[in-house]
N, C-alpha and C. Protein backbone atom coordinates (compact mmCIF):
# COMPACT_ATOMS: atom_id res chain seq x y z
N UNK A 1 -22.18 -66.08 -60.27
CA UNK A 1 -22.75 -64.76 -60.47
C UNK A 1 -23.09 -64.07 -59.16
N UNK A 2 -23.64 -64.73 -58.15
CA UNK A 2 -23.73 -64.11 -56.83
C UNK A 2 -22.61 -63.73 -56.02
N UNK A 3 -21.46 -63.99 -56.44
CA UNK A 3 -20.31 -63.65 -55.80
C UNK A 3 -19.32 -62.21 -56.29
N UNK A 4 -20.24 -61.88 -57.57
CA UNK A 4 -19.84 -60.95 -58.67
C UNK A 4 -20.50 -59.67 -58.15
N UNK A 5 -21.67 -60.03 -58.08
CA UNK A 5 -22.75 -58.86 -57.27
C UNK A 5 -22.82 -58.42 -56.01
N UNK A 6 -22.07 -59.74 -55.23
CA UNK A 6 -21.60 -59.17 -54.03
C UNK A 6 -20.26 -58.51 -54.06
N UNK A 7 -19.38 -58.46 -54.74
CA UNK A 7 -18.20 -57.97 -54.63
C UNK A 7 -18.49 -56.63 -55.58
N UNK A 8 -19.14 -56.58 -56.24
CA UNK A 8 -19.89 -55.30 -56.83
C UNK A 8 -20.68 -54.26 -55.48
N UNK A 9 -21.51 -54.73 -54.83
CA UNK A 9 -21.56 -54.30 -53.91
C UNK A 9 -20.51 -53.54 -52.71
N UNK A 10 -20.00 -54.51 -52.53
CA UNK A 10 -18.73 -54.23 -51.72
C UNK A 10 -18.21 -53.15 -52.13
N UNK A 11 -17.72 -52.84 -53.43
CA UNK A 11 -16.84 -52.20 -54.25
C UNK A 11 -17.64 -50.87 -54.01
N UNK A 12 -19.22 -50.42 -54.00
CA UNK A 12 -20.01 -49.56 -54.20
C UNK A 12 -19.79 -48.68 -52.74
N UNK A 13 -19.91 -49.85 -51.82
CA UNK A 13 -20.07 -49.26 -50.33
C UNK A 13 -18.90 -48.46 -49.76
N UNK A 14 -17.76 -48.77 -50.28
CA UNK A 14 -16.68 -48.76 -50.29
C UNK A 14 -16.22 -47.48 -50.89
N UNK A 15 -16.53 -47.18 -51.75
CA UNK A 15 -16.64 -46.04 -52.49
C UNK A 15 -17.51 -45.31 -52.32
N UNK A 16 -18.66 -45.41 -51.59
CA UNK A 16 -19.30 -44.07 -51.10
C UNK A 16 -19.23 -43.80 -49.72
N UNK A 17 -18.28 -44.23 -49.19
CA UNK A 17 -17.96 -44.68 -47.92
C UNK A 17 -16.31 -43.34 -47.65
N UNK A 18 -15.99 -43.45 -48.78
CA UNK A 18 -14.69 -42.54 -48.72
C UNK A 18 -13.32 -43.31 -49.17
N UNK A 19 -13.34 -44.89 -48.80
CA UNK A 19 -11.92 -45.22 -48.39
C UNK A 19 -10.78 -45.55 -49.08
N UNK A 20 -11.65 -45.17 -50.72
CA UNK A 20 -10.34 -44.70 -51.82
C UNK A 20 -10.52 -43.22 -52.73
N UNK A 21 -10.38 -42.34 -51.53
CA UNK A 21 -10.57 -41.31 -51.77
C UNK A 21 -9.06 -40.56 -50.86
N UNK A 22 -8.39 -39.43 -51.65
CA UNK A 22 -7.74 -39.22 -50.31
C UNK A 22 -7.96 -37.73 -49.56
N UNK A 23 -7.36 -37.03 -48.73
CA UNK A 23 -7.44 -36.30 -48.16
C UNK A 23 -8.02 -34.72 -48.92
N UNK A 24 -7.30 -34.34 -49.81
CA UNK A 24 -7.73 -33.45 -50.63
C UNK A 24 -8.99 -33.35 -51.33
N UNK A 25 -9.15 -34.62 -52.03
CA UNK A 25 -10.55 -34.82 -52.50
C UNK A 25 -11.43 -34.81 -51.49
N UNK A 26 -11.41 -35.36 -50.64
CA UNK A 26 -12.52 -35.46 -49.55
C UNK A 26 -13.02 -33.35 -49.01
N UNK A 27 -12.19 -32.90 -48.90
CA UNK A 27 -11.99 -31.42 -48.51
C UNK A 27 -12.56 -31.06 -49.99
N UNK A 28 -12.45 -31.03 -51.26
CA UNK A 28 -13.15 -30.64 -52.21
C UNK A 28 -14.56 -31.03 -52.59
N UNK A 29 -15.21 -32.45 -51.85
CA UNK A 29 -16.17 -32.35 -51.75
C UNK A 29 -17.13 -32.07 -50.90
N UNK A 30 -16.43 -31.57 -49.30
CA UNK A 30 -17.14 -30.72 -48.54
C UNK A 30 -17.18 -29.40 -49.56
N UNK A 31 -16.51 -28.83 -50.32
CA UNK A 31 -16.48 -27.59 -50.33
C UNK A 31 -17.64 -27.33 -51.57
N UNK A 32 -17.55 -28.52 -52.15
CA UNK A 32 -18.87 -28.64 -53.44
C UNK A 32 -20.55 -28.44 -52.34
N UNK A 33 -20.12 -29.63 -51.33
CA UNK A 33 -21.06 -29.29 -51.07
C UNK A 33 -22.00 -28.36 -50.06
N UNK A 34 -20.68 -27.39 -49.76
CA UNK A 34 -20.64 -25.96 -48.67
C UNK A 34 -21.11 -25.12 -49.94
N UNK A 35 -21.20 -25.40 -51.07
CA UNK A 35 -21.64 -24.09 -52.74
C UNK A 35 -22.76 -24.12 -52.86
N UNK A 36 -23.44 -25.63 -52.31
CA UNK A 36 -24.60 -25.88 -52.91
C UNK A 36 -25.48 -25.30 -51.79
N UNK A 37 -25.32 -24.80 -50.59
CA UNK A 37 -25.39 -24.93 -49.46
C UNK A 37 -26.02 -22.63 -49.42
N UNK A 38 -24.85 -22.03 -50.29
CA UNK A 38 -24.50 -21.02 -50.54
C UNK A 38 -26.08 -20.10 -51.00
N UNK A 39 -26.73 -19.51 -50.49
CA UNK A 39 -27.72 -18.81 -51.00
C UNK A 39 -27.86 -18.20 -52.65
N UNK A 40 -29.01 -17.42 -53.10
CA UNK A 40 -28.27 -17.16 -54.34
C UNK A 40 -28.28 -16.05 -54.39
N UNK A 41 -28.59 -15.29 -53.24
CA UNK A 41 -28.36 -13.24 -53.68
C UNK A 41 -26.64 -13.10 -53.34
N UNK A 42 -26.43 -11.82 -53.89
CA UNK A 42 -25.14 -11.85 -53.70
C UNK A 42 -24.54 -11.67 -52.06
N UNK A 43 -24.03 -11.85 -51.47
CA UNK A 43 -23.59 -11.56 -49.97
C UNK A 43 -23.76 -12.93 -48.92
N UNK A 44 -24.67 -13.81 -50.23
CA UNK A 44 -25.26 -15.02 -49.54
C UNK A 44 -23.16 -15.60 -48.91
N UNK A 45 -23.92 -16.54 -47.62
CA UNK A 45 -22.24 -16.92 -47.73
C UNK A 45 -22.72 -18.59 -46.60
N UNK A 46 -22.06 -19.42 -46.23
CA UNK A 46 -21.74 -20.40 -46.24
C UNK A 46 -20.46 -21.13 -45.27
N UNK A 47 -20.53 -21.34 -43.96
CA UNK A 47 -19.01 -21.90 -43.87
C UNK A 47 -18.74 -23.35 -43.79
N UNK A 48 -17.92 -23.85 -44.31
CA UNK A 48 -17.32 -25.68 -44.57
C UNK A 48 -16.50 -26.00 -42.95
N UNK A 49 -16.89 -26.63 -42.34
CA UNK A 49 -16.52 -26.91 -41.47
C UNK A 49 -15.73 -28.40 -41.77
N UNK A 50 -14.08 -28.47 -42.12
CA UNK A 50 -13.72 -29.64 -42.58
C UNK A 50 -13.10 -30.01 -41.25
N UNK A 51 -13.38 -31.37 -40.51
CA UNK A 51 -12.90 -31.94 -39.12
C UNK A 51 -11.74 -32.39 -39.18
N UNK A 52 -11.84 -33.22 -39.81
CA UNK A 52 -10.75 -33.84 -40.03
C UNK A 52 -10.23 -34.04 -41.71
N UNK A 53 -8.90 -34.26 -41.77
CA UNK A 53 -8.50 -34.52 -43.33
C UNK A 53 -8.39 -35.26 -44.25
N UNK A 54 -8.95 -36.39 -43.55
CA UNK A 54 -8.42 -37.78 -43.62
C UNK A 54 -9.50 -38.94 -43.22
N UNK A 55 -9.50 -39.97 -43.42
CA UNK A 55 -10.06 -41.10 -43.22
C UNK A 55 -9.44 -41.09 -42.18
N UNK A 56 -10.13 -42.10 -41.26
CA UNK A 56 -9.58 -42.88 -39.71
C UNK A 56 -8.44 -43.07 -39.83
N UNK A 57 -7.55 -43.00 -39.12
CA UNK A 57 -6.00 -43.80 -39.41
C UNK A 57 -4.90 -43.36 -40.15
N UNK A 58 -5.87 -41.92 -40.80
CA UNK A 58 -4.78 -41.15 -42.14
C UNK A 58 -4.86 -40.10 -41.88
N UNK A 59 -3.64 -39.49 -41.61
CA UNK A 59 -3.31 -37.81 -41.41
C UNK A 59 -4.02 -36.98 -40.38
N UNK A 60 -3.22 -38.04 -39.17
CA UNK A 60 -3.55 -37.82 -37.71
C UNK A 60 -3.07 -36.57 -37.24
N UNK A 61 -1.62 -36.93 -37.77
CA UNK A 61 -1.07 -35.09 -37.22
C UNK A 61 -1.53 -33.75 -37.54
N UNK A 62 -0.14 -33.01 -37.31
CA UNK A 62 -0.04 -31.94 -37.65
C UNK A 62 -0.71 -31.71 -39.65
N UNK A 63 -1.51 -30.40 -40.48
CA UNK A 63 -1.65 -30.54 -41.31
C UNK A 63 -1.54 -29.46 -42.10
N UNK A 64 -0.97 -29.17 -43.24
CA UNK A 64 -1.09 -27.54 -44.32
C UNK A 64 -2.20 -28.16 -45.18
N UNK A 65 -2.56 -27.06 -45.40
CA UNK A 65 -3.86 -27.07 -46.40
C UNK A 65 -3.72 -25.60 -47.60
N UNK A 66 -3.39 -25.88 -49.05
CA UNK A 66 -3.28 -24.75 -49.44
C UNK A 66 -4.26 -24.84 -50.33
N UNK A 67 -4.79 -23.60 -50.46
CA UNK A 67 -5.65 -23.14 -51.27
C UNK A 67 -5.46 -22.48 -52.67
N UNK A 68 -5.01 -22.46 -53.29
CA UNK A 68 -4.17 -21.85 -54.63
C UNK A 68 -5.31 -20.81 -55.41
N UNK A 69 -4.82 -19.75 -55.94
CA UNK A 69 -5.91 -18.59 -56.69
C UNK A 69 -5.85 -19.84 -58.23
N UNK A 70 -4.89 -20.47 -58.45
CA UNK A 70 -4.81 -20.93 -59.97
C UNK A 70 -5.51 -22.22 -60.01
N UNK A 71 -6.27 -22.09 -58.23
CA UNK A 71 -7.12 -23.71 -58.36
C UNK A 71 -6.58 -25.07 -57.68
N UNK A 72 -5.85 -24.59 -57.59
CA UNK A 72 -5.32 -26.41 -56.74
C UNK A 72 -5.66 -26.25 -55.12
N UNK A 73 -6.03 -27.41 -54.78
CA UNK A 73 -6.18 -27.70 -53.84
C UNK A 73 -4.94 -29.08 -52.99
N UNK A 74 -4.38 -28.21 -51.92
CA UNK A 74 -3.03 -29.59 -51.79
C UNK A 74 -2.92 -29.83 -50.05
N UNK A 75 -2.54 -30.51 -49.36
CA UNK A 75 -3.16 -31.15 -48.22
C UNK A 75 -1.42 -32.13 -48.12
N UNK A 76 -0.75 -31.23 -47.13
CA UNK A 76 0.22 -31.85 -46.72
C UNK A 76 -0.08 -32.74 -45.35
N UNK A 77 0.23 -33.91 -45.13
CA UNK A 77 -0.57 -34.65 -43.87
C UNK A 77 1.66 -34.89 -43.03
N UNK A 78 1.62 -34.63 -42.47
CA UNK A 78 2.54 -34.56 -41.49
C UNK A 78 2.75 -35.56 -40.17
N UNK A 79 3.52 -35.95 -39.92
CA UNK A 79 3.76 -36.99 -38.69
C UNK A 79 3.64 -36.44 -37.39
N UNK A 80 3.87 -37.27 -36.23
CA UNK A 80 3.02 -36.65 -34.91
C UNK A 80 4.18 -36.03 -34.51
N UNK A 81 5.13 -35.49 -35.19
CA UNK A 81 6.05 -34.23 -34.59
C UNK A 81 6.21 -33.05 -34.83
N UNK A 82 5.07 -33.04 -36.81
CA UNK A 82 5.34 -31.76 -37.17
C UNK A 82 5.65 -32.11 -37.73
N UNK A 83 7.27 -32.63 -38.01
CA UNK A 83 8.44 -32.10 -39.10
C UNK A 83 8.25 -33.35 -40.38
N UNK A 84 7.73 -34.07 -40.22
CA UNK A 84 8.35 -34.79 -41.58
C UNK A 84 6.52 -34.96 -42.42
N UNK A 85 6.62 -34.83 -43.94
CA UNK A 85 5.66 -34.83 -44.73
C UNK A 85 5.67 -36.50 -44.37
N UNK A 86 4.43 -37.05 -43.97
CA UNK A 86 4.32 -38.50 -44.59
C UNK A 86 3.20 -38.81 -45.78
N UNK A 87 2.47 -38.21 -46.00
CA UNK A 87 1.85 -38.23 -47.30
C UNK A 87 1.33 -36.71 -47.78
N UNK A 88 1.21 -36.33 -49.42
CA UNK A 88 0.80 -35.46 -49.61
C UNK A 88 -0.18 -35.73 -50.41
N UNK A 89 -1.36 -34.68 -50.94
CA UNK A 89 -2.62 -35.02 -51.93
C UNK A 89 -2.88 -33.81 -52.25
N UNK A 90 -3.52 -33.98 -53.61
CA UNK A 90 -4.02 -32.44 -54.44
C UNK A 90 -5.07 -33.23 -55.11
N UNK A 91 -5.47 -31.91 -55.55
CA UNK A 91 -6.88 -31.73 -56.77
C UNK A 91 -7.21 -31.00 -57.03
N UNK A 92 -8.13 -30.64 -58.25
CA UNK A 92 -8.56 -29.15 -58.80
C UNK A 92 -9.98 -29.70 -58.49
N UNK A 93 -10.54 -30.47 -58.57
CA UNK A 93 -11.79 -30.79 -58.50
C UNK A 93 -13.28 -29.61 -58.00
N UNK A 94 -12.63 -29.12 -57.00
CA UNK A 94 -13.34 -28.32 -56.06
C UNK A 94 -13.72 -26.84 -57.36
N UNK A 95 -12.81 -26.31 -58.13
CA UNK A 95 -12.52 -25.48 -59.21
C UNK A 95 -13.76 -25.39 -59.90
N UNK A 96 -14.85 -26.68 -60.20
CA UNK A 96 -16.16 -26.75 -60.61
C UNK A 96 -17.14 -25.53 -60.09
N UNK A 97 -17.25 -25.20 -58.96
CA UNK A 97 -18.23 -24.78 -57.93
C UNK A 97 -17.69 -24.11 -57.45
N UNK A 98 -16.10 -23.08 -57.44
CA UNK A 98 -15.95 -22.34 -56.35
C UNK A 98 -14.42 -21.44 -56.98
N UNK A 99 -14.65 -19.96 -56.76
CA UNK A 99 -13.48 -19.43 -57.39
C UNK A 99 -12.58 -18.83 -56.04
N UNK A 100 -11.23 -19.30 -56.41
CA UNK A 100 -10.55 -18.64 -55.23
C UNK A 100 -9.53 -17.41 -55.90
N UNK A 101 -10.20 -16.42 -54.88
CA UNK A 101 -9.37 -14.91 -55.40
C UNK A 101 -7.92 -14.78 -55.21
N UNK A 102 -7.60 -15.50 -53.91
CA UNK A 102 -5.88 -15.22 -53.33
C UNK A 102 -6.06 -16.76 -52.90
N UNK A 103 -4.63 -16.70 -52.73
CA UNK A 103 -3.70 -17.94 -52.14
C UNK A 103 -4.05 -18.12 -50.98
N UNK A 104 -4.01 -19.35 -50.10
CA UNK A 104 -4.26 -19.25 -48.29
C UNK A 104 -3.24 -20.52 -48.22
N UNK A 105 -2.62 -20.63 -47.22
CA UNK A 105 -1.68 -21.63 -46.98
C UNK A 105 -1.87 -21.65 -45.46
N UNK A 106 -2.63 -22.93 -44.58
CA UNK A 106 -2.85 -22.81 -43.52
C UNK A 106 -1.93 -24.19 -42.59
N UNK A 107 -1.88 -23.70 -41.73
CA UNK A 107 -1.11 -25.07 -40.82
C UNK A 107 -2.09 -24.94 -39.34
N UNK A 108 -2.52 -26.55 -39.74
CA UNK A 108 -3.38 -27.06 -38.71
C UNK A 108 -2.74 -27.94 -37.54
N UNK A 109 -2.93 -27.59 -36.78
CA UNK A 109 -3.03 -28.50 -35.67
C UNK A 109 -3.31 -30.26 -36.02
N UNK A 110 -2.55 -31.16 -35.40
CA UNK A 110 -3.58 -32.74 -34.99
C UNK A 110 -5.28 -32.76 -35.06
N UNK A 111 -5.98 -33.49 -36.03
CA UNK A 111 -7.48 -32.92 -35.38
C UNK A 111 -8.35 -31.66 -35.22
N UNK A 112 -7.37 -30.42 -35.81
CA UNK A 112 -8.15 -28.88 -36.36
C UNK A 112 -8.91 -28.57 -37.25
N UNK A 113 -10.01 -28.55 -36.50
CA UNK A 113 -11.07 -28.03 -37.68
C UNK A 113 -10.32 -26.99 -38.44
N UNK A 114 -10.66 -27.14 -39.91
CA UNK A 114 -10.55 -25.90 -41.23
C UNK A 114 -11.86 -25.11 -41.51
N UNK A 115 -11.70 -23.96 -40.94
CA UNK A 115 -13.04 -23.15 -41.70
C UNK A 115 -12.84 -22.79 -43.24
N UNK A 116 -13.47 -22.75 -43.78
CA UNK A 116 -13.65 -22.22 -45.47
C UNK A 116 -15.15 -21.35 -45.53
N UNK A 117 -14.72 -20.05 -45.72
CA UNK A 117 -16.22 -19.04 -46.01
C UNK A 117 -16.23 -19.18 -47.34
N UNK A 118 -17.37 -19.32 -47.64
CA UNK A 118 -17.97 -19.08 -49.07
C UNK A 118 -18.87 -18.14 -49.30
N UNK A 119 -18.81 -17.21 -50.34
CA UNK A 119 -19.40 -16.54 -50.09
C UNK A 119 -20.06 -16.13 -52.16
N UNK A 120 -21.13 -15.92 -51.88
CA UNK A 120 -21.39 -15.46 -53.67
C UNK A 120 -21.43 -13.88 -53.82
N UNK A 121 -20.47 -13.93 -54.95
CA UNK A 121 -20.10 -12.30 -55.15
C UNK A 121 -20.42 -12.53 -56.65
N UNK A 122 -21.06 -10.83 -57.11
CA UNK A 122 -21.02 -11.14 -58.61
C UNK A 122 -21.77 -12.50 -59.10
N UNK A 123 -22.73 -13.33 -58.64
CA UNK A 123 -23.19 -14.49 -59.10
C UNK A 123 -22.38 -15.31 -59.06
N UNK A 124 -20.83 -15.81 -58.61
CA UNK A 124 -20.12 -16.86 -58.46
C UNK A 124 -19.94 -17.48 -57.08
N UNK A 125 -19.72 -18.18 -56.73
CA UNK A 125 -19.21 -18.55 -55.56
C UNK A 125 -17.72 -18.66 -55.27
N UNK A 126 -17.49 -17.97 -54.34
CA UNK A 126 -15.76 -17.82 -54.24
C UNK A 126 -15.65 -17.92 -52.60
N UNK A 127 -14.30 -18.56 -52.54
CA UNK A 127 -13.73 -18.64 -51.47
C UNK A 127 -13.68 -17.34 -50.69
N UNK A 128 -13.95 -16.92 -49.74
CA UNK A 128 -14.46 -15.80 -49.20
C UNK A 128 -12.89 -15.69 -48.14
N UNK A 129 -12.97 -16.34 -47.22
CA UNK A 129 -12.07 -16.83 -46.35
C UNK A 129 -12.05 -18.07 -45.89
N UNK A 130 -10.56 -18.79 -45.26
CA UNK A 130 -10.41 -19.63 -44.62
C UNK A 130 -9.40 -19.69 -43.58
N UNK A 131 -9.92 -20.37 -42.79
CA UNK A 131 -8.98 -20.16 -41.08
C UNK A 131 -8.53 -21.97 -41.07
């Protein structure tokens, strides 16, 4: 039984830790928690400063980050030349807490911070801008 609770443990740390989480999700829960962050009069606004995309070791390079009006969130992670996709990730998750008006499709640099403005209009919170 003590070996059950430790690997229960393990399993916990591990998971609030990030390291079966992937790139996209991780960016949707900065952005949950850039909403919560969000004042509540209207004009209130908020920016997500996402560093990196990735866990240590994952999606070093070059990176797109799209933002979709229909809700998806997708996170192309790219090799250290640019040109070739080596992993991709999505989620709607972020869709809870945050409405996006237009499309944004950004290409990051190795290591480029992503800004995301949030901003509350009308009592919602919506994607305001992102760089």
């Amino acid at each position: 039984m003590p070996r059950l609770r430790l690997a229960l443990l393990l399993l916990s740390v591990l998971l609030l830790t990030g390291c079966f989480t992937d790139a996209a999700t991780r960016l949707a829960y900065d952005i949950k928690t850039g909403a919560a962050r969000v004042g509540s009069a209207n004009g209130a606004d908020y920016v997500v400063e996402h560093r990196t995309p990735s866990g240590r070791g994952q999606c070093t390079g070059p990176y797109t980050v799209q933002l979709d009006k229909v809700g998806a969130l997708i996170i192309w992670c790219r090799g250290d030349s640019g040109e070739d996709v080596v992993s991709s990730h999505s989620t709607s998750y972020h869709r809870r807490f945050v409405d996006t008006p237009r499309t944004w499709i950004l290409e990051k640099g190795a290591g480029e911070t992503l800004l995301i403005r949030l901003e509350r209009r009308n009592g919602r919170i919506v994607i305001a801008e992102a760089l």
